[in-house]
N, C-alpha and C. Protein backbone atom coordinates (compact mmCIF):
# COMPACT_ATOMS: atom_id res chain seq x y z
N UNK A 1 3.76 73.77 -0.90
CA UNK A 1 3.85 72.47 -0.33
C UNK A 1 5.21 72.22 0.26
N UNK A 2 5.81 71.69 1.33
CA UNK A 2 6.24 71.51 1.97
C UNK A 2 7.05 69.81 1.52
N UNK A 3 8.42 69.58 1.67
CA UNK A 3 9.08 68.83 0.85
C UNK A 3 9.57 67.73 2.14
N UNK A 4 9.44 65.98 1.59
CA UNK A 4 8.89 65.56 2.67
C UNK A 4 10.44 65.31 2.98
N UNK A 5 10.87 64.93 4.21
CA UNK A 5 11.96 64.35 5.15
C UNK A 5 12.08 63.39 4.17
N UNK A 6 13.79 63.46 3.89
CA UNK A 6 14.43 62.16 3.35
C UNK A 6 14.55 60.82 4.02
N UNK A 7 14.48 59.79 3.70
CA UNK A 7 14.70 58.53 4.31
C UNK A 7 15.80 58.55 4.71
N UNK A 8 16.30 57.96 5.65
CA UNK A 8 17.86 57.42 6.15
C UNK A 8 18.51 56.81 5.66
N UNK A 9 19.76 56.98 4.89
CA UNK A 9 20.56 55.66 4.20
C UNK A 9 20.59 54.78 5.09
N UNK A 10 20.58 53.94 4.21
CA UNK A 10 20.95 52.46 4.86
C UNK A 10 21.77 51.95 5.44
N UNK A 11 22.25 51.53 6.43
CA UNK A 11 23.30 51.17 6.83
C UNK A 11 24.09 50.55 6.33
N UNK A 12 25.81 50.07 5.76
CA UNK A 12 26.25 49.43 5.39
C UNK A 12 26.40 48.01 6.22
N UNK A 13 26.47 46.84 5.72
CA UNK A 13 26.34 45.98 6.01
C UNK A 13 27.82 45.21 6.78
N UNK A 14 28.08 44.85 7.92
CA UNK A 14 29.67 43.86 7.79
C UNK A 14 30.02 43.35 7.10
N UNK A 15 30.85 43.30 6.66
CA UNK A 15 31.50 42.08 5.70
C UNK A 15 31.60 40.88 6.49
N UNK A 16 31.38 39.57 5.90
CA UNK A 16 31.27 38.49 6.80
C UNK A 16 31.87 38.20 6.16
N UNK A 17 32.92 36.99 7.51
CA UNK A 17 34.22 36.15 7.31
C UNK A 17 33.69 34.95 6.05
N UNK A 18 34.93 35.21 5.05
CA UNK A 18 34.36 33.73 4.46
C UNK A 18 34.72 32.29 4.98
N UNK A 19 33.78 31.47 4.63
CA UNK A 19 33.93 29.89 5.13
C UNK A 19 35.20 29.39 4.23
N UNK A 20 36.15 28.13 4.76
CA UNK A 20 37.04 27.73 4.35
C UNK A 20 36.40 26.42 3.71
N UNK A 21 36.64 25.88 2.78
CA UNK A 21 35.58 24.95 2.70
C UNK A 21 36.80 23.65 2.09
N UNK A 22 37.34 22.98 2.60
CA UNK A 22 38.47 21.49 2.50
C UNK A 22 37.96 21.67 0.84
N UNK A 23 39.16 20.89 0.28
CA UNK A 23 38.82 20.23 -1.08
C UNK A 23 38.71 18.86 -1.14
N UNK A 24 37.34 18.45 -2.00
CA UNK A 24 37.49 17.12 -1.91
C UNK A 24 37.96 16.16 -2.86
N UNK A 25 38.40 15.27 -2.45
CA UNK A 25 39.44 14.47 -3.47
C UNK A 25 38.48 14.11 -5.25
N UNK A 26 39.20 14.10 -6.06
CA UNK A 26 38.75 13.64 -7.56
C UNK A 26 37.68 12.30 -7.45
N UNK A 27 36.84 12.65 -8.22
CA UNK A 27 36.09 11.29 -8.00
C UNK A 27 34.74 11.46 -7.02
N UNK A 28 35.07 12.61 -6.12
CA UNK A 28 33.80 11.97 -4.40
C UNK A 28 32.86 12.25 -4.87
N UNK A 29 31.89 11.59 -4.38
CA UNK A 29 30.10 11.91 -5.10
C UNK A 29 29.88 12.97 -3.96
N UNK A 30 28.82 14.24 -4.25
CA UNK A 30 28.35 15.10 -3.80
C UNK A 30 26.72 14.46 -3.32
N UNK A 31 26.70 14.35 -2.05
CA UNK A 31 24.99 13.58 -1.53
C UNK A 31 24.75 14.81 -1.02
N UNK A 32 23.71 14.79 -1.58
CA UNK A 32 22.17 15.98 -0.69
C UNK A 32 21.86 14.94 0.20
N UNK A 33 21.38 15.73 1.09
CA UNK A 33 21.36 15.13 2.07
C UNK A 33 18.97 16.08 2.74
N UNK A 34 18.30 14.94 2.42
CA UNK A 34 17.22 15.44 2.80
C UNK A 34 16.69 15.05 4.18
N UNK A 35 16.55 16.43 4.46
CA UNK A 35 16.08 16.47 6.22
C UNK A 35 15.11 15.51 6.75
N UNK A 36 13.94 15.84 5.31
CA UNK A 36 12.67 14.67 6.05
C UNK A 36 12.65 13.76 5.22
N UNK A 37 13.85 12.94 4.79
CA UNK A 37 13.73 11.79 4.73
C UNK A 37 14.00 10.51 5.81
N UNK A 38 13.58 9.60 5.50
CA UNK A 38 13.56 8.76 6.53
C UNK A 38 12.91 7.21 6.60
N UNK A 39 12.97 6.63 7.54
CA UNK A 39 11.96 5.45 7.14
C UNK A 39 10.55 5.70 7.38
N UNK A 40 9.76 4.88 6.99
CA UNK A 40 8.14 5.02 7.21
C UNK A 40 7.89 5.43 8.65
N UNK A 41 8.88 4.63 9.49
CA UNK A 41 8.03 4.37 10.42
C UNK A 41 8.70 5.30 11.70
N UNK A 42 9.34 6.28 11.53
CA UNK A 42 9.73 7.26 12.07
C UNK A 42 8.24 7.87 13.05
N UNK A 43 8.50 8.40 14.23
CA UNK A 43 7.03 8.87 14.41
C UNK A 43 6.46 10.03 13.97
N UNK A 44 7.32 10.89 13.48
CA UNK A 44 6.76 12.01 12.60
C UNK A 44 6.58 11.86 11.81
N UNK A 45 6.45 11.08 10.62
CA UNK A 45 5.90 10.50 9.94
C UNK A 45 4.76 9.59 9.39
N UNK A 46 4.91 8.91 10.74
CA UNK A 46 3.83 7.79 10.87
C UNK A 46 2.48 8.09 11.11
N UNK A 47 1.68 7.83 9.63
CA UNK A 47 0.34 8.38 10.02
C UNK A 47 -0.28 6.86 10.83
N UNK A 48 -1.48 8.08 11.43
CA UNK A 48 -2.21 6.87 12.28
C UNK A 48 -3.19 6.04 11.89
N UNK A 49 -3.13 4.65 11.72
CA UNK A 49 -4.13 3.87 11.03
C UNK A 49 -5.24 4.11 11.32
N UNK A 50 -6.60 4.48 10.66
CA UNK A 50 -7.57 4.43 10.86
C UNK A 50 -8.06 2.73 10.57
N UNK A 51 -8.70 2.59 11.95
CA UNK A 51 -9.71 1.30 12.04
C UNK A 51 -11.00 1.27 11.32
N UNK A 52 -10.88 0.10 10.74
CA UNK A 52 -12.50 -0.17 10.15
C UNK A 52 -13.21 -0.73 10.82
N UNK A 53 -14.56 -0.05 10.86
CA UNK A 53 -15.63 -0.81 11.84
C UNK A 53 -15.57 -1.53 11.41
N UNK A 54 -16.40 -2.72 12.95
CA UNK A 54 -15.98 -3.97 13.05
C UNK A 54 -17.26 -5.25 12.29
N UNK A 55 -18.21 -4.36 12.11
CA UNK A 55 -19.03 -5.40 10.90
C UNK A 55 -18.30 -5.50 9.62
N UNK A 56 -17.38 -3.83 9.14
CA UNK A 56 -17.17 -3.95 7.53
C UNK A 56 -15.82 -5.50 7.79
N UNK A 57 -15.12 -5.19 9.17
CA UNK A 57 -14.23 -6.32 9.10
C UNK A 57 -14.33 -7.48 8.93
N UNK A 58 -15.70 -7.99 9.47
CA UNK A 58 -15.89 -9.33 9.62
C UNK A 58 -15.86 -9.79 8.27
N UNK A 59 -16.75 -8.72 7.68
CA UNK A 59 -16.86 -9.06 6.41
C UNK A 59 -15.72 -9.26 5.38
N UNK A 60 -14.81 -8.40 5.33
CA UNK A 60 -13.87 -8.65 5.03
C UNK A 60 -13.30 -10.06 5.01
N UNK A 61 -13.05 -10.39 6.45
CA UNK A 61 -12.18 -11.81 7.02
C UNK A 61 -13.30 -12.78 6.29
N UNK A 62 -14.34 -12.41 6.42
CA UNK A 62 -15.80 -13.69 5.83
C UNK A 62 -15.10 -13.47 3.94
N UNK A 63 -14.68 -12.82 3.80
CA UNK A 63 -14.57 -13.21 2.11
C UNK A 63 -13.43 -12.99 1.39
N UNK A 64 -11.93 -13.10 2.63
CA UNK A 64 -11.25 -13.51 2.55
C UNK A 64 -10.93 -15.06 2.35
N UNK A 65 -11.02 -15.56 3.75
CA UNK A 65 -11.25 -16.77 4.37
C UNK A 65 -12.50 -17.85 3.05
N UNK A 66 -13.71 -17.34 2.61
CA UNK A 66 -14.21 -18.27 1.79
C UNK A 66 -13.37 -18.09 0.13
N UNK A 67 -12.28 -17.18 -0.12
CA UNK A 67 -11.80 -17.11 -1.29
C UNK A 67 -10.87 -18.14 -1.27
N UNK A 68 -10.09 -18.15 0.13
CA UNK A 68 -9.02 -19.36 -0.08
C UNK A 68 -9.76 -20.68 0.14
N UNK A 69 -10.75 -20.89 0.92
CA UNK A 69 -11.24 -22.46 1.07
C UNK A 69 -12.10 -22.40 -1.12
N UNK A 70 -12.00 -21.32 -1.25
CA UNK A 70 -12.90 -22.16 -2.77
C UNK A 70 -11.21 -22.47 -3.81
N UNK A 71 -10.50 -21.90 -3.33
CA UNK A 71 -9.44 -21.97 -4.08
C UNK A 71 -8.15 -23.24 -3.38
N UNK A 72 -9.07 -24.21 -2.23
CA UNK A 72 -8.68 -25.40 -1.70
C UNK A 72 -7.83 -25.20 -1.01
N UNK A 73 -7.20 -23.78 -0.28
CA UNK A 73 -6.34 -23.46 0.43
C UNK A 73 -6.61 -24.72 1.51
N UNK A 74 -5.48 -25.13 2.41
CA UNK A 74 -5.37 -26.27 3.45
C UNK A 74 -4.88 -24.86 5.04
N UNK A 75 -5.63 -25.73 6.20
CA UNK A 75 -5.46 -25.31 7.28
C UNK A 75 -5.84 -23.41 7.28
N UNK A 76 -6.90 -23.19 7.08
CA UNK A 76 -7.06 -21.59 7.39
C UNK A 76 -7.33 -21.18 8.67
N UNK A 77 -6.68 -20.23 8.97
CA UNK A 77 -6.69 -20.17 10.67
C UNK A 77 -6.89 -18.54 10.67
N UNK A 78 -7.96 -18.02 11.26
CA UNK A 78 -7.58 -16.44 11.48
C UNK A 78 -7.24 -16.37 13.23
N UNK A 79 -6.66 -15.43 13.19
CA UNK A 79 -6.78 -14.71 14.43
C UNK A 79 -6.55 -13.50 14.71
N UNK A 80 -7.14 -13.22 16.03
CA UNK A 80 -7.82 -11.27 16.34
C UNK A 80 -6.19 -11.50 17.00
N UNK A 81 -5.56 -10.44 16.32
CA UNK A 81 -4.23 -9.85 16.87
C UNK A 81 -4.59 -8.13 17.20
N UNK A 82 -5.52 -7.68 17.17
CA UNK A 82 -6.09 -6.26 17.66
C UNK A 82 -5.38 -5.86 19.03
N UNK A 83 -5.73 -6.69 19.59
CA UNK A 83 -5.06 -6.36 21.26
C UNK A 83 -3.02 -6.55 21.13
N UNK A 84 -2.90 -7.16 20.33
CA UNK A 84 -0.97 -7.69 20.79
C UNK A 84 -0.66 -6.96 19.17
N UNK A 85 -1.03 -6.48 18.10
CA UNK A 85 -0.30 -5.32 17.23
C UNK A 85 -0.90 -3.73 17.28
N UNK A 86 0.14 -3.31 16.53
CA UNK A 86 -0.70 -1.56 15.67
C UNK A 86 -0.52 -1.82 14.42
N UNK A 87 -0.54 -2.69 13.46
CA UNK A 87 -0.69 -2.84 12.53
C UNK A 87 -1.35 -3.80 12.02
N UNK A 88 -2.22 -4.56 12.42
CA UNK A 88 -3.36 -4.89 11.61
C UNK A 88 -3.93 -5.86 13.01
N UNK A 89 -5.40 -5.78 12.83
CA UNK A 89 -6.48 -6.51 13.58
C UNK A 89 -6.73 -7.84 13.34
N UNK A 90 -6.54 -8.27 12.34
CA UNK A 90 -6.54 -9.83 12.27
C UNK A 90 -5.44 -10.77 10.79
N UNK A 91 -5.17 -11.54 11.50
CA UNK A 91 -4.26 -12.08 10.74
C UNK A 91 -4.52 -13.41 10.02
N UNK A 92 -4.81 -13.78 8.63
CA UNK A 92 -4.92 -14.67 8.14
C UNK A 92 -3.88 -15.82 7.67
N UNK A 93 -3.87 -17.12 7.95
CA UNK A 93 -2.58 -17.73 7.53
C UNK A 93 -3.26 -19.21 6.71
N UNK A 94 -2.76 -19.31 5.77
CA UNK A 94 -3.18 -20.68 5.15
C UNK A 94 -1.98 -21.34 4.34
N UNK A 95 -2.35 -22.77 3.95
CA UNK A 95 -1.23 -22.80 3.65
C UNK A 95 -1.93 -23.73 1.73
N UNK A 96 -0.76 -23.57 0.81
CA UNK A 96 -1.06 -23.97 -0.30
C UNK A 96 0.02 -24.82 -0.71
N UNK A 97 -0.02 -26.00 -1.81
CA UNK A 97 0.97 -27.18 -1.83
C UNK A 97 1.89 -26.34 -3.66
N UNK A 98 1.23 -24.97 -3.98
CA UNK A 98 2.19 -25.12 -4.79
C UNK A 98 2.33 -23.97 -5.22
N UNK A 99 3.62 -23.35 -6.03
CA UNK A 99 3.59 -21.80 -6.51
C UNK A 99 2.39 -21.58 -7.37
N UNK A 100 1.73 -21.91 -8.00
CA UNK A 100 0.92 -21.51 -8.82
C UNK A 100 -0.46 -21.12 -7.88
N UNK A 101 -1.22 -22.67 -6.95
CA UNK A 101 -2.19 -22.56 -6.13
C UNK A 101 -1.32 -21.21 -5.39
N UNK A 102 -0.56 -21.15 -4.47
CA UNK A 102 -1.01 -19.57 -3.86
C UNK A 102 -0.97 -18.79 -4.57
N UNK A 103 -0.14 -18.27 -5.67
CA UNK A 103 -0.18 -16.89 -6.23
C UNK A 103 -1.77 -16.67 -6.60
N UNK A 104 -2.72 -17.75 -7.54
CA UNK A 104 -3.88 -17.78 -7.51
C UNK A 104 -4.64 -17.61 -5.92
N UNK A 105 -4.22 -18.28 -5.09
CA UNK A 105 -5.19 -17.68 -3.98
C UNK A 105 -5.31 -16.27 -3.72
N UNK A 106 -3.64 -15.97 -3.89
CA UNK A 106 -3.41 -14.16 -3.41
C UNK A 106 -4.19 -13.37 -4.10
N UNK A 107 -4.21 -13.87 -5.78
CA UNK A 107 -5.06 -13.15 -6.82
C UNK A 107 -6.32 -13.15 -6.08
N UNK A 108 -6.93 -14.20 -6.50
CA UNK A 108 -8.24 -13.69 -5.70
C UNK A 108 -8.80 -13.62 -4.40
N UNK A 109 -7.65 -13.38 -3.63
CA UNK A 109 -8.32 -13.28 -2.37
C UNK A 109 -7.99 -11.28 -2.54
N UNK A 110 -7.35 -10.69 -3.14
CA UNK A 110 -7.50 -9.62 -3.50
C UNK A 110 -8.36 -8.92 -4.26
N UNK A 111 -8.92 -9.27 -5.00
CA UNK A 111 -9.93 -9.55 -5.90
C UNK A 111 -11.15 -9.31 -5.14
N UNK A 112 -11.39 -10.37 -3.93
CA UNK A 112 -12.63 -10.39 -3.09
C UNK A 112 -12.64 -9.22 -2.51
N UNK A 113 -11.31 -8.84 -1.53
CA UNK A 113 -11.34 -7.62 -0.84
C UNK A 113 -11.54 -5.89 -1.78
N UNK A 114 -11.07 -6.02 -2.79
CA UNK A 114 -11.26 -5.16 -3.38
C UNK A 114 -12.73 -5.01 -3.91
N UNK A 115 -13.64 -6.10 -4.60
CA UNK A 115 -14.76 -6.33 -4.56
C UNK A 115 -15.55 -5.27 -3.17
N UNK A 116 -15.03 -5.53 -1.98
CA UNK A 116 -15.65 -5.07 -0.89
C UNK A 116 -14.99 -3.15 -0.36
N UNK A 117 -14.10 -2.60 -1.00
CA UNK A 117 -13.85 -1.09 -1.16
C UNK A 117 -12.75 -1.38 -0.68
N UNK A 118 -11.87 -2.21 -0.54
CA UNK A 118 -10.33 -2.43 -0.13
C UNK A 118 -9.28 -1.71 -1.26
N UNK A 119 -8.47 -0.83 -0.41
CA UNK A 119 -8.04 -0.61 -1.95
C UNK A 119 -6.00 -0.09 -1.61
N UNK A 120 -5.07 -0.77 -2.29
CA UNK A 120 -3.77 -0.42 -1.66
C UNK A 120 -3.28 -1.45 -1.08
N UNK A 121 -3.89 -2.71 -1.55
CA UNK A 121 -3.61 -3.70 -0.75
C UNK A 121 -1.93 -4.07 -1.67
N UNK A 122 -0.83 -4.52 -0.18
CA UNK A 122 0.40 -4.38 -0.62
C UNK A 122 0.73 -6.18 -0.78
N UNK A 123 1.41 -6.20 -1.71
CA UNK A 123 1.61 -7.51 -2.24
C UNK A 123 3.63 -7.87 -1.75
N UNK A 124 3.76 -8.73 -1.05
CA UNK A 124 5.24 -9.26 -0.80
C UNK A 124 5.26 -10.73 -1.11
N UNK A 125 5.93 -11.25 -2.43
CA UNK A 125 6.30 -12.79 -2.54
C UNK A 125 7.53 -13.11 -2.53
N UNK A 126 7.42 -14.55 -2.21
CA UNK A 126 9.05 -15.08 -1.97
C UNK A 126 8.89 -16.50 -2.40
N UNK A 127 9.98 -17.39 -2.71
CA UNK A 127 9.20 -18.68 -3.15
C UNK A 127 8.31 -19.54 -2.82
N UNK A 128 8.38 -19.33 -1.41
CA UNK A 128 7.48 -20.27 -0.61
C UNK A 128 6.80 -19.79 0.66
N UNK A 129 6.80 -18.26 -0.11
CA UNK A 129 5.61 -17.87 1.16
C UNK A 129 4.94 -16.04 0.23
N UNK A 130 3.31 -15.82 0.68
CA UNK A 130 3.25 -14.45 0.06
C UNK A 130 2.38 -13.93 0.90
N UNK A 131 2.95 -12.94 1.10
CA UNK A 131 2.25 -11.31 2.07
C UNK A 131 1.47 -10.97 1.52
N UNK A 132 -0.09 -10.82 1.74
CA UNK A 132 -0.88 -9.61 1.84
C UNK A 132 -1.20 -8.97 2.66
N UNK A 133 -0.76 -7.61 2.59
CA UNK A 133 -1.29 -6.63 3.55
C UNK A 133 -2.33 -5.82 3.01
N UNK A 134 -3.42 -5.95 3.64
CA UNK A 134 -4.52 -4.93 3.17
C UNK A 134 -4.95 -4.43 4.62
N UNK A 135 -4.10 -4.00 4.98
CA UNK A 135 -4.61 -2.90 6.38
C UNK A 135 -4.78 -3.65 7.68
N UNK A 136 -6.12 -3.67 7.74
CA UNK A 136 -6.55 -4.02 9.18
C UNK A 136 -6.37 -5.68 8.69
N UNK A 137 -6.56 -6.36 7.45
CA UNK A 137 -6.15 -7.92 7.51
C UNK A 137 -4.97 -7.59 7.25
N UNK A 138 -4.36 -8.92 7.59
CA UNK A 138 -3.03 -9.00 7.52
C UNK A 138 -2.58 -10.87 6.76
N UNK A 139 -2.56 -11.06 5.40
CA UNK A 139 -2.79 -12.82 5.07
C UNK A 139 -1.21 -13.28 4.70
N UNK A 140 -1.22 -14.60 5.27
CA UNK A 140 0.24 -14.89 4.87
C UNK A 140 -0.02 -16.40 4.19
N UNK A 141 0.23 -16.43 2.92
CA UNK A 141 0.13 -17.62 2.26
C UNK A 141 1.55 -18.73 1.97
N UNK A 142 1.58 -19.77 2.47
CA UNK A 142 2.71 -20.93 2.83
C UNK A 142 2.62 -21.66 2.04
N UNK A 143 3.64 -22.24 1.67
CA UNK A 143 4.11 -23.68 1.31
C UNK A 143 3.96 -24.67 2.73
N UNK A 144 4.05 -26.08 2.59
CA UNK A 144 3.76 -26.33 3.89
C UNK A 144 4.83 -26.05 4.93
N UNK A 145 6.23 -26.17 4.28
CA UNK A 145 7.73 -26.44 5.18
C UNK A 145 7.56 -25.11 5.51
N UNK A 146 7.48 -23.74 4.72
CA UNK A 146 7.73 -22.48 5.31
C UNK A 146 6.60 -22.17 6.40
N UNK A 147 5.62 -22.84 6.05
CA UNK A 147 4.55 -22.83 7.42
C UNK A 147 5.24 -23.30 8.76
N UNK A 148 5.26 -24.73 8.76
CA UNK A 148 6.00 -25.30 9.99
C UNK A 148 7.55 -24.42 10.26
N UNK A 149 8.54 -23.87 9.76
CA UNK A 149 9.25 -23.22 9.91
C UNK A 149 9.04 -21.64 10.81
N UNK A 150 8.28 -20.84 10.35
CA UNK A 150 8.09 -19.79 11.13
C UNK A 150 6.67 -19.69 11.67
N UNK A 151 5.93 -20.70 11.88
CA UNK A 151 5.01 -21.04 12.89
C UNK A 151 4.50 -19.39 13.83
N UNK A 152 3.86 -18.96 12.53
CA UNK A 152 3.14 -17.45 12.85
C UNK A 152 2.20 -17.79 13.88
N UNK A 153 1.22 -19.39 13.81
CA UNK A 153 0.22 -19.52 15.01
C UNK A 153 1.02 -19.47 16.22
N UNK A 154 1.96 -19.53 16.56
CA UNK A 154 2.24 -20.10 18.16
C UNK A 154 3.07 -18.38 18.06
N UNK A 155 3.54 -17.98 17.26
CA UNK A 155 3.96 -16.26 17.37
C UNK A 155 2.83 -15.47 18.05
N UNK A 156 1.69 -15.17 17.11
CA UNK A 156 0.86 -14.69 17.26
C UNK A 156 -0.58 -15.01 17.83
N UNK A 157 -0.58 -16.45 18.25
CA UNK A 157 -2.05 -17.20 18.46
C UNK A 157 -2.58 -17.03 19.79
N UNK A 158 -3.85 -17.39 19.84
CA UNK A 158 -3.70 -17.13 21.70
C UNK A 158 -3.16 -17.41 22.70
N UNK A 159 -2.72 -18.53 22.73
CA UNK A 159 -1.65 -19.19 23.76
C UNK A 159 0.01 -18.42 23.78
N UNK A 160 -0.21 -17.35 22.47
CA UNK A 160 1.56 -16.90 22.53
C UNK A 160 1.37 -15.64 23.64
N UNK A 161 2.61 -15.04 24.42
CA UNK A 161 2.98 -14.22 25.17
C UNK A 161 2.12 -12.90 24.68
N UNK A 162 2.32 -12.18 25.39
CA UNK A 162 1.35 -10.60 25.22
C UNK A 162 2.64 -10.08 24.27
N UNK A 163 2.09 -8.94 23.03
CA UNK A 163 3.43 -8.37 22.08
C UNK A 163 3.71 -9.42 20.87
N UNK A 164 3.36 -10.91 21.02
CA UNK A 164 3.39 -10.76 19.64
C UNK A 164 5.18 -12.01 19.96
N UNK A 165 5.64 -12.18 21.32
CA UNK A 165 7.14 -12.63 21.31
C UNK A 165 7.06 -14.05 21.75
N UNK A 166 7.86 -14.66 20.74
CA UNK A 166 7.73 -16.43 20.50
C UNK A 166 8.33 -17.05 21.18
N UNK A 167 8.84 -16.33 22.20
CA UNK A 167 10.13 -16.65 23.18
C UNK A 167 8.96 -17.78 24.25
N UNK A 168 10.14 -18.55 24.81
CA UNK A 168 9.31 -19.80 25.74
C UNK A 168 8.53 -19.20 26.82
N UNK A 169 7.65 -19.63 27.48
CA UNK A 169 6.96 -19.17 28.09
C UNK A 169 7.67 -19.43 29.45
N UNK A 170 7.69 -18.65 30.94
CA UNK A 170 8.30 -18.56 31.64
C UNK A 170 7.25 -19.16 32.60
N UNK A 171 8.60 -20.69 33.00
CA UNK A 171 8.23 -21.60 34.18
C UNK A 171 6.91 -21.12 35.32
N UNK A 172 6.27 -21.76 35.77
CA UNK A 172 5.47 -21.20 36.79
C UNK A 172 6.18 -21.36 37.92
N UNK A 173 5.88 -20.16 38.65
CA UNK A 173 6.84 -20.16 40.43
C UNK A 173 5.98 -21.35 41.15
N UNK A 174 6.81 -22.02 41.43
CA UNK A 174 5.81 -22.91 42.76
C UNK A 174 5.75 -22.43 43.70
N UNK A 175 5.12 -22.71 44.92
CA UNK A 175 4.77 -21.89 45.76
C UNK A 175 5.26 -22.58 46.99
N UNK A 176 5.78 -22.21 47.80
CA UNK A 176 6.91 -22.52 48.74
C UNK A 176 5.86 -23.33 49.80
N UNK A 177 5.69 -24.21 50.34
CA UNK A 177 5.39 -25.18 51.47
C UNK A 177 5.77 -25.32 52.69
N UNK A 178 5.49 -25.63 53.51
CA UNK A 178 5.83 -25.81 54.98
C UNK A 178 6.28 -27.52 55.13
N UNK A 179 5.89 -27.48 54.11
CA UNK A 179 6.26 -29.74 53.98
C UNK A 179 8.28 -29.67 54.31
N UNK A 180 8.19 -29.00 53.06
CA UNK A 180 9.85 -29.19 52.54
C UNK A 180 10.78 -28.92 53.57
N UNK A 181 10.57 -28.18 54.76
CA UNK A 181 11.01 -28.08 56.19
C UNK A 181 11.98 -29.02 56.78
């Protein structure tokens, strides 16, 4: 038998320059620093909302909307913001005269939606106003002053600007005459 060809040593490798690396003063905190962190709403990140058909919605808004009128909510107003956001299709706003009545409305107006396969719905309170976000609804529950204060209907209602912007609405051009001559 015949004895096979040796492999080739290996090449030795360069020596590579070492890095100089500063010293840092007594005390400094060492931060990692993570690549894909970031905010939510980064677009590589940002997954894309899936829409709920538009019967399961109604339904939804239908037992939203009758949770706060049984729970005496005052002034319930929805509106289709589908066309002027990307984050939710309709927006609920009511308003309640006291901390206890809304936190109870929020309860069960979560309650209802979950009843119906809602599920992740995100809760934001403050003294005199509380966020629910459950996706495609979007409910904001008031005191009356924080209602009249950031006046979400004229933000978002039909009469407001395309986008959602509360800014005044821009004069109409008149139209130039042959009179004024």
């Amino acid at each position: 038998m015949a004895a096979k060809p040796a492999k080739p040593a290996p090449k030795a490798a360069a020596p590579k320059a070492a890095k100089t690396v500063a010293a840092k003063p007594k005390g400094a905190a060492t931060k990692k620093v993570d690549p894909t962190a970031g905010p939510v709403t980064t677009p590589a990140r940002r997954a894309k909302r899936q829409k709920v058909p538009a019967p399961l919605l109604e339904r939804l808004v239908l037992a939203a909307v009758e949770s706060l009128e049984s729970d005496k909510a005052e002034n319930v107003v929805v509106l289709d913001i589908a066309t002027r956001s990307s984050f939710a299709d309709r927006m609920i706003i009511a308003t309640g005269l006291a901390d206890r009545q809304i936190n109870a409305m929020a309860t069960h107006v979560c309650d209802a939606l979950e009843d119906l396969g809602v599920r992740r719905i995100r809760t934001e309170a403050s003294p005199d106003w509380v966020l629910l976000d459950a996706g495609d609804i979007v409910l904001h529950l008031f005191k009356p002053e924080a209602r009249a204060t950031y006046a979400l209907e004229r933000m978002w209602g039909p009469d407001s600007p395309p986008g959602g912007d509360a800014g005044p609405a821009p004069a109409p051009i008149a139209a130039e005459s042959d009179d004024e001559a």
